[in-house]
Protein backbone atom coordinates (compact mmCIF):
# COMPACT_ATOMS: atom_id res chain seq x y z
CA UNK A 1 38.12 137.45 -94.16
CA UNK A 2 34.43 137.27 -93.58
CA UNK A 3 34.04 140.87 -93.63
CA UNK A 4 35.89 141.29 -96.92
CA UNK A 5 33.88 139.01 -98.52
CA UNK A 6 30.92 140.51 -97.53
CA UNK A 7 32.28 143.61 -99.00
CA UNK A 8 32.92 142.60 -102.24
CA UNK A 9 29.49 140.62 -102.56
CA UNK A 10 28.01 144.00 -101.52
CA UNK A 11 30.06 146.34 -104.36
CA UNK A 12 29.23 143.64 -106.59
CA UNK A 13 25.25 143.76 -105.93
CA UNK A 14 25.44 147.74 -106.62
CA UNK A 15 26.96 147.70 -109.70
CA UNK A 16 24.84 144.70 -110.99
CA UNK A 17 22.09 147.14 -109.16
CA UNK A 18 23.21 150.41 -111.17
CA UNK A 19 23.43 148.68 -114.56
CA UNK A 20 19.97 147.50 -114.69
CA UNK A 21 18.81 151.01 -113.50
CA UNK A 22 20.52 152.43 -116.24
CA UNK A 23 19.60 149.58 -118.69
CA UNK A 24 15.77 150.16 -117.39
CA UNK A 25 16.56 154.26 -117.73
CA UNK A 26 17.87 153.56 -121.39
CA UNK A 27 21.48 154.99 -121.31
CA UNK A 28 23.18 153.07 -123.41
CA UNK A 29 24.41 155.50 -125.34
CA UNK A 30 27.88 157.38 -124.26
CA UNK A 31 26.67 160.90 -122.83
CA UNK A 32 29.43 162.98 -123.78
CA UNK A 33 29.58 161.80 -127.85
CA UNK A 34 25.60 162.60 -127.17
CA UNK A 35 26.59 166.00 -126.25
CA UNK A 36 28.47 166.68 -129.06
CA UNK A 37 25.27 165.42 -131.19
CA UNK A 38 23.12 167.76 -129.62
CA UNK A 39 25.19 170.54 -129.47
CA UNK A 40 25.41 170.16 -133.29
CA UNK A 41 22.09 169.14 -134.27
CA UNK A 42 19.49 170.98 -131.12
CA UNK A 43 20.98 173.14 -128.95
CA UNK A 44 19.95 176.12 -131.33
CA UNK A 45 16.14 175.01 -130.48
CA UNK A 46 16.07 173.56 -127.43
CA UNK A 47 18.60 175.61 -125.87
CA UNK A 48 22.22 175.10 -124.22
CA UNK A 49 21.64 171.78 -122.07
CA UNK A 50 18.47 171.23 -122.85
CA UNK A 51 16.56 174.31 -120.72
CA UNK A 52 14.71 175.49 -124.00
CA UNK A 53 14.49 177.87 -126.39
CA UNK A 54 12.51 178.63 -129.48
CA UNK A 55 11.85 174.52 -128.72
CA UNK A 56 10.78 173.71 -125.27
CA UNK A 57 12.78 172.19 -122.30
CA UNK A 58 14.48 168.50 -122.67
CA UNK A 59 14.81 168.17 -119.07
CA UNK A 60 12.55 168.17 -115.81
CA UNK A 61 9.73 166.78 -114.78
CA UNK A 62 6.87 167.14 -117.08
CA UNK A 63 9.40 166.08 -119.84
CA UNK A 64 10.35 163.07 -117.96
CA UNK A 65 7.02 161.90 -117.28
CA UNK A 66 5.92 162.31 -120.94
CA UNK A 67 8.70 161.11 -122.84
CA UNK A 68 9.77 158.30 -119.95
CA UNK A 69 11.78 155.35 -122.31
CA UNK A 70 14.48 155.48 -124.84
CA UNK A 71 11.86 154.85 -127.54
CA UNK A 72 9.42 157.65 -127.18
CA UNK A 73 12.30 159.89 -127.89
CA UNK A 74 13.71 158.44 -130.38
CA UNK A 75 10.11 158.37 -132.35
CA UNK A 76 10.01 162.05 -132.04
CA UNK A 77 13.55 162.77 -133.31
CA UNK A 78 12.83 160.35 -136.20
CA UNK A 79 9.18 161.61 -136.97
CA UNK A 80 9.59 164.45 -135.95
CA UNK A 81 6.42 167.07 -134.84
CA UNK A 82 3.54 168.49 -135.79
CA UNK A 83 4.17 171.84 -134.12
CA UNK A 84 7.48 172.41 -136.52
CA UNK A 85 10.43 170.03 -135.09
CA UNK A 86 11.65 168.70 -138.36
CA UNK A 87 12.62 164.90 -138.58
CA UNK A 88 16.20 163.54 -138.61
CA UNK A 89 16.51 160.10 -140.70
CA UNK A 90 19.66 158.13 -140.75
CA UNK A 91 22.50 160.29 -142.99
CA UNK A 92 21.13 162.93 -140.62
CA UNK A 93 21.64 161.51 -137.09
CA UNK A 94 23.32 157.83 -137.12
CA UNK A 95 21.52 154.97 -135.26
CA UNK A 96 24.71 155.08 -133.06
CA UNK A 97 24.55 158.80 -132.65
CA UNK A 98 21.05 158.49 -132.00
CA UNK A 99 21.82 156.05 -129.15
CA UNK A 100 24.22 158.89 -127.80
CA UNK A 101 21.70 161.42 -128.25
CA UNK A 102 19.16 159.65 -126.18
CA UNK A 103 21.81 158.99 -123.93
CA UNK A 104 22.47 162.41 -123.07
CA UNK A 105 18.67 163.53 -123.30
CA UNK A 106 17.81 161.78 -120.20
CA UNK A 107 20.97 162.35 -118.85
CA UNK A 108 19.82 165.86 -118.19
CA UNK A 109 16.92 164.90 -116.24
CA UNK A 110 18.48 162.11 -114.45
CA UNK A 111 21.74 164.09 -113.64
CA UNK A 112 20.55 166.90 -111.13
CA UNK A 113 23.36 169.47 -111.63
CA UNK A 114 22.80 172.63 -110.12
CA UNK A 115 24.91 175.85 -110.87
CA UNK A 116 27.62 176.56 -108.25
CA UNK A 117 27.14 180.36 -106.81
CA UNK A 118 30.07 182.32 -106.98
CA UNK A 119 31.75 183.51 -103.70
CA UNK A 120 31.14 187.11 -103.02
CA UNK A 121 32.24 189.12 -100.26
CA UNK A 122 29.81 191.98 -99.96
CA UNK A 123 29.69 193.35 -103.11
CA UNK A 124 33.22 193.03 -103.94
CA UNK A 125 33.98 190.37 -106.19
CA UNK A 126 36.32 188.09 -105.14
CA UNK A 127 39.28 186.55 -107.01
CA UNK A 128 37.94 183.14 -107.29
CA UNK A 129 34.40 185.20 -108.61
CA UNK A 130 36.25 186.92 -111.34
CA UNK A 131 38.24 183.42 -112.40
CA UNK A 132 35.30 181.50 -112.91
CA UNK A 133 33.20 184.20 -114.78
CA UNK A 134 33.24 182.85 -118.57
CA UNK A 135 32.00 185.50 -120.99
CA UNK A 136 29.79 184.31 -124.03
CA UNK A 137 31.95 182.93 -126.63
CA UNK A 138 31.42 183.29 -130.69
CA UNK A 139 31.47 179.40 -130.98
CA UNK A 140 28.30 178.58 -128.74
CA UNK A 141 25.23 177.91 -130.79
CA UNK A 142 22.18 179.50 -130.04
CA UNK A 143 24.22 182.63 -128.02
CA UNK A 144 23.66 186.08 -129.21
CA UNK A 145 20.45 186.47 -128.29
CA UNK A 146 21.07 188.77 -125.28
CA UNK A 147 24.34 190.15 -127.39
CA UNK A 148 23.42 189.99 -130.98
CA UNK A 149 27.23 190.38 -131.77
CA UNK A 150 27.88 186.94 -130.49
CA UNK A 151 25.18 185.34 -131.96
CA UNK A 152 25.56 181.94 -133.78
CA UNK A 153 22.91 180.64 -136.28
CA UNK A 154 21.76 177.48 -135.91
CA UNK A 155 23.75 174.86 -138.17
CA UNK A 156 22.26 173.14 -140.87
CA UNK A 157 19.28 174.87 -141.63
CA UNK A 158 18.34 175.94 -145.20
CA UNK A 159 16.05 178.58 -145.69
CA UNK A 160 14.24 179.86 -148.86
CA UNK A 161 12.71 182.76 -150.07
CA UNK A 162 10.00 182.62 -148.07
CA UNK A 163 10.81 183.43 -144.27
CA UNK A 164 7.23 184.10 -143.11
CA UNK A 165 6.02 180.48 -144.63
CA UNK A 166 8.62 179.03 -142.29
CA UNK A 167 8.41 180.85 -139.19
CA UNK A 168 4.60 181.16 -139.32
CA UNK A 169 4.88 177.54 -137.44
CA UNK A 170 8.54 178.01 -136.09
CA UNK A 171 7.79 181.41 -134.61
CA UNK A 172 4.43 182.23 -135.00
CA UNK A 173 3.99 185.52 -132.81
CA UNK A 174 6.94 186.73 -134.31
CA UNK A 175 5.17 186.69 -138.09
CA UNK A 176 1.98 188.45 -136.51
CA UNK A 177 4.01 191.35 -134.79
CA UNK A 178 5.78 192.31 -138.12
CA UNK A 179 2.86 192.22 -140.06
CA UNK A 180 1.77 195.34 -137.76
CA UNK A 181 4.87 197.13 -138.40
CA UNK A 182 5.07 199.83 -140.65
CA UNK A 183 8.46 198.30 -141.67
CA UNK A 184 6.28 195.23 -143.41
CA UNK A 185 4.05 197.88 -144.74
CA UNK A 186 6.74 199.76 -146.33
CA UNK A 187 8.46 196.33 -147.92
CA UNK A 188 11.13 195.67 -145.63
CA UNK A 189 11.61 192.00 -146.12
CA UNK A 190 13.05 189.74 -143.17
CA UNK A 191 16.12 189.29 -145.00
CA UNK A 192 17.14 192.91 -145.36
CA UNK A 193 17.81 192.87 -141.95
CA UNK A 194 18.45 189.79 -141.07
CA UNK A 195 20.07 187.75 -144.23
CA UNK A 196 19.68 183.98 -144.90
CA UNK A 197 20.32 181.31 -143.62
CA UNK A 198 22.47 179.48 -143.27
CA UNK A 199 24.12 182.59 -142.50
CA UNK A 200 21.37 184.72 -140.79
CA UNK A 201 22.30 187.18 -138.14
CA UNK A 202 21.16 188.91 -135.54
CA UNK A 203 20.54 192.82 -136.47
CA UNK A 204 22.63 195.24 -134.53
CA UNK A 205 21.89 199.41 -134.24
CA UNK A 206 24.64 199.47 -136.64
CA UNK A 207 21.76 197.25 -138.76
CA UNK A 208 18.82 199.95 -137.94
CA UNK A 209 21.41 203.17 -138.52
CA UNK A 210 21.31 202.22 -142.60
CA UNK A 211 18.07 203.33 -142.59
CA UNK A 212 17.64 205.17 -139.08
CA UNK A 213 20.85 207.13 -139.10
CA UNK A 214 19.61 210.22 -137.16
CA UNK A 215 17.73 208.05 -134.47
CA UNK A 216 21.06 205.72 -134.01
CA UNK A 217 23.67 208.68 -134.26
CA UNK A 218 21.24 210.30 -130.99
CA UNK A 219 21.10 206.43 -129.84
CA UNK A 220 25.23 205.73 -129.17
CA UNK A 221 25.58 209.52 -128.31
CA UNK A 222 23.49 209.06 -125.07
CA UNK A 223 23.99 206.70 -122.23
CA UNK A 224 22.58 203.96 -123.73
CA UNK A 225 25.47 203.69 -126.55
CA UNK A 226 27.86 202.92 -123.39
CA UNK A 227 25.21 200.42 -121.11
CA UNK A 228 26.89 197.19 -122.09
CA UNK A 229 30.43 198.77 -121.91
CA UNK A 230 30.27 200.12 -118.29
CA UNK A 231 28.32 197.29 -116.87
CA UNK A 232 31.09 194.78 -117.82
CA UNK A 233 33.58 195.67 -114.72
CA UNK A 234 30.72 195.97 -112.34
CA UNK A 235 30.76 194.57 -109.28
CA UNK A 236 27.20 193.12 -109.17
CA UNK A 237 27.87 191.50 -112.53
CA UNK A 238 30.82 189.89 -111.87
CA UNK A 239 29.84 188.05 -108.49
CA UNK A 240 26.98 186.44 -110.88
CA UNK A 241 27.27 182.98 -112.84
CA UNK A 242 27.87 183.12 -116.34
CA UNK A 243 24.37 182.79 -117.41
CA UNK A 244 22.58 185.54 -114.56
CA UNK A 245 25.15 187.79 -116.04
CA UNK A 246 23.86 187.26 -119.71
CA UNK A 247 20.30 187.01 -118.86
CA UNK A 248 20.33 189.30 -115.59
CA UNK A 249 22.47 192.01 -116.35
CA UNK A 250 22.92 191.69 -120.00
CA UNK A 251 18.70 191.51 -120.58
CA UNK A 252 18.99 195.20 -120.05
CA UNK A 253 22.46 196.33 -120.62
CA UNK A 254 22.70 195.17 -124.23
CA UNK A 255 20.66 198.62 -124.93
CA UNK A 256 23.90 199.27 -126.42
CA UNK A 257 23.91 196.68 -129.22
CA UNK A 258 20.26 196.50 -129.59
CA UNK A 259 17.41 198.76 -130.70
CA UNK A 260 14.74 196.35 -129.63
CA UNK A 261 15.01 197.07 -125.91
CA UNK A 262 12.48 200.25 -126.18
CA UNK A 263 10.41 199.64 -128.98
CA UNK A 264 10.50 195.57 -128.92
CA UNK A 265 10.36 193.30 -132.16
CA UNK A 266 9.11 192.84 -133.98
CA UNK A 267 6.32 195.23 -133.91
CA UNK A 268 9.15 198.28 -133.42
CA UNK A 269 6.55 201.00 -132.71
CA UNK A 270 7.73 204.30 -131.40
CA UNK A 271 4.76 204.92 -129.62
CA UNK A 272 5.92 202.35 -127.51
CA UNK A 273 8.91 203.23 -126.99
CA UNK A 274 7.51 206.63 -125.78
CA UNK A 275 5.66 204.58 -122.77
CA UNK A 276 6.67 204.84 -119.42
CA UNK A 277 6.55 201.04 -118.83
CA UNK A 278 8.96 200.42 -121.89
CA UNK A 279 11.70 202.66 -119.44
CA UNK A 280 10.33 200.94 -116.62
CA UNK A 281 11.72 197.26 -117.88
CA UNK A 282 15.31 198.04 -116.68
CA UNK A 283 14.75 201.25 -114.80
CA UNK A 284 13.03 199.19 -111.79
CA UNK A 285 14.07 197.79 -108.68
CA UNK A 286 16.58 198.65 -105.47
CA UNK A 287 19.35 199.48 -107.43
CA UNK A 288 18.10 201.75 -110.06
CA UNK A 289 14.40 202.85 -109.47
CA UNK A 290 14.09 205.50 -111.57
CA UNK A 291 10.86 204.64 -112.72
CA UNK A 292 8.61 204.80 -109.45
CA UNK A 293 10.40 207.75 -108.86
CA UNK A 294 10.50 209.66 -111.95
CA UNK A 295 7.22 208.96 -112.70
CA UNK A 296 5.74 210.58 -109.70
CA UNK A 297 7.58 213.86 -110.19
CA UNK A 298 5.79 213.52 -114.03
CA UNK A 299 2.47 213.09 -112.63
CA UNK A 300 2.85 216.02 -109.86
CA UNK A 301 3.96 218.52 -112.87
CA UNK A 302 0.98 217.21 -115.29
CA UNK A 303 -1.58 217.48 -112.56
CA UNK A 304 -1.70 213.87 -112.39
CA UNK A 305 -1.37 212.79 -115.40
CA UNK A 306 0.87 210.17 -116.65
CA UNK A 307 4.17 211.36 -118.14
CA UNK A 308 5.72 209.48 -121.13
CA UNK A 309 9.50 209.27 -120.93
CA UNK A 310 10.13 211.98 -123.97
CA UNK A 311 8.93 214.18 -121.56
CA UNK A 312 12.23 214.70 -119.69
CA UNK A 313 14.36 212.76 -122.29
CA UNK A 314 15.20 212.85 -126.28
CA UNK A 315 13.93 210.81 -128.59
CA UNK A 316 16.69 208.40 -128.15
CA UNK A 317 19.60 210.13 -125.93
């Protein structure tokens, strides 16, 4: 009888324990409604789960040592930032919400998930592999990056007329590239290929063939038209998690829905495109080293000097 006492004064200690660490911590929100707040109002900035996007990282431990009580985050998400973070008042984000939010915030330092590797046997994906693989789905805010077909603006946001105002503080290195482009010198406008929010988009080659049509008819006739087709049954890509196969394998497969792979954005210069490094991103490494390879054959048949990739190649076959 003793014993069971003891017990019970024990479970009774750690949950009295437990609620004033999480009282102290400042959860006293409900995590999951906070989800659903931040999936709606920040996960196109700061990222799915908080590992950061165009906004930085809600979780680890720089983040938890500056922002370390319930109120320091909620002054931010009220005042908002000086380096662009706009501020969310009341109709915007509920006190209660707000609670949430915080909630789940610091959940995603506190909570220490890890993703679960896949099984693999060899390089054979297993059954269990190929069940658990979850492609990117047209719902997910802030996807599409990777696969600009997917991608999903961020909600709420109102643009105007003026896109380089805006993203001279939201995106800053993005407004200096395309002033270098010849495509700003010529009076392309962000919109024309991107449109306006709220319904902005991603461009696609299909985007770039309205006005390039001879360099994306040459572009989907070569090998890179079919990258992000054959790579989707491969066995390397399938014994990934979700996100190593968007990030890992997509990074370089999506040649086939993007033209910013070889000439990158938002500069778009041929000339670099035409570099041996710009082949060199994907065609690296132990399973597909062209580019150590290739590029000593160049050098042997130029007398040593450096090949571009045009060399052996078309333009954009």
């Amino acid at each position: 009888m003793k014993y069971r006492i003891l017990r019970l004064a024990i479970a009774a200690g750690l949950v009295l324990l437990l609620s004033l660490l999480f009282a102290n911590l400042g959860l006293a929100g409900d995590v999951e409604l906070g989800k659903a707040v931040y999936d709606k109002n920040c996960a196109a900035c700061h990222g799915a789960a908080g590992v950061g996007a165009s906004g930085p990282a809600l979780k680890g431990p720089d983040f938890a040592k500056e922002f370390d009580t319930k109120d320091k985050i909620n002054a931010v998400i009220r005042k908002g930032t000086p380096k662009g973070m706009p501020p969310y008042n009341a109709s915007q984000i509920s006190d209660a919400d707000l609670d949430n939010l915080v909630a789940y915030i610091q959940s995603l330092t506190t909570a220490a998930a890890q993703p679960t590797p896949l099984p693999v046997k060899g390089l054979q994906p297993t059954a269990t592999a190929v069940a658990t693989v979850v492609p990117p789905r047209p719902g997910d805010v802030g996807r599409g990056y990777v696969d600009p077909s997917v991608y999903v603006p961020p909600p709420g946001v109102q643009g105007g007329e003026d896109c380089a105002g805006c993203h001279a503080t939201v995106s800053p290195g993005a407004v200096k590239d395309f002033k270098l482009s010849k495509m700003f010198q010529k009076g392309v406008g962000c919109a024309d290929c991107h449109g306006k929010h709220p319904d902005v988009k991603m461009p696609t080659p299909d985007t770039c063939g309205k006005c390039h049509n001879p360099q994306f008819t040459q572009h989907m006739a070569g090998k890179h038209g079919v990258g992000w087709d054959l790579h989707q049954g491969a066995a390397r890509r399938l014994a990934q998690y979700p996100a190593m196969q968007e990030e890992g394998c997509g990074a370089c497969h999506s040649v086939q829905k993007r033209c910013d792979s070889c000439h990158t954005r938002h500069v778009f210069s041929p000339k670099e495109a035409k570099e041996p490094r710009a082949c060199a991103t994907c065609h690296m490494g132990p399973d597909h080293s062209q580019a150590r390879r290739d590029l000593q054959r160049g050098r042997q048949r130029l007398g040593g000097r450096r090949p571009g990739a045009h060399l052996c190649h078309l333009s954009h076959v």
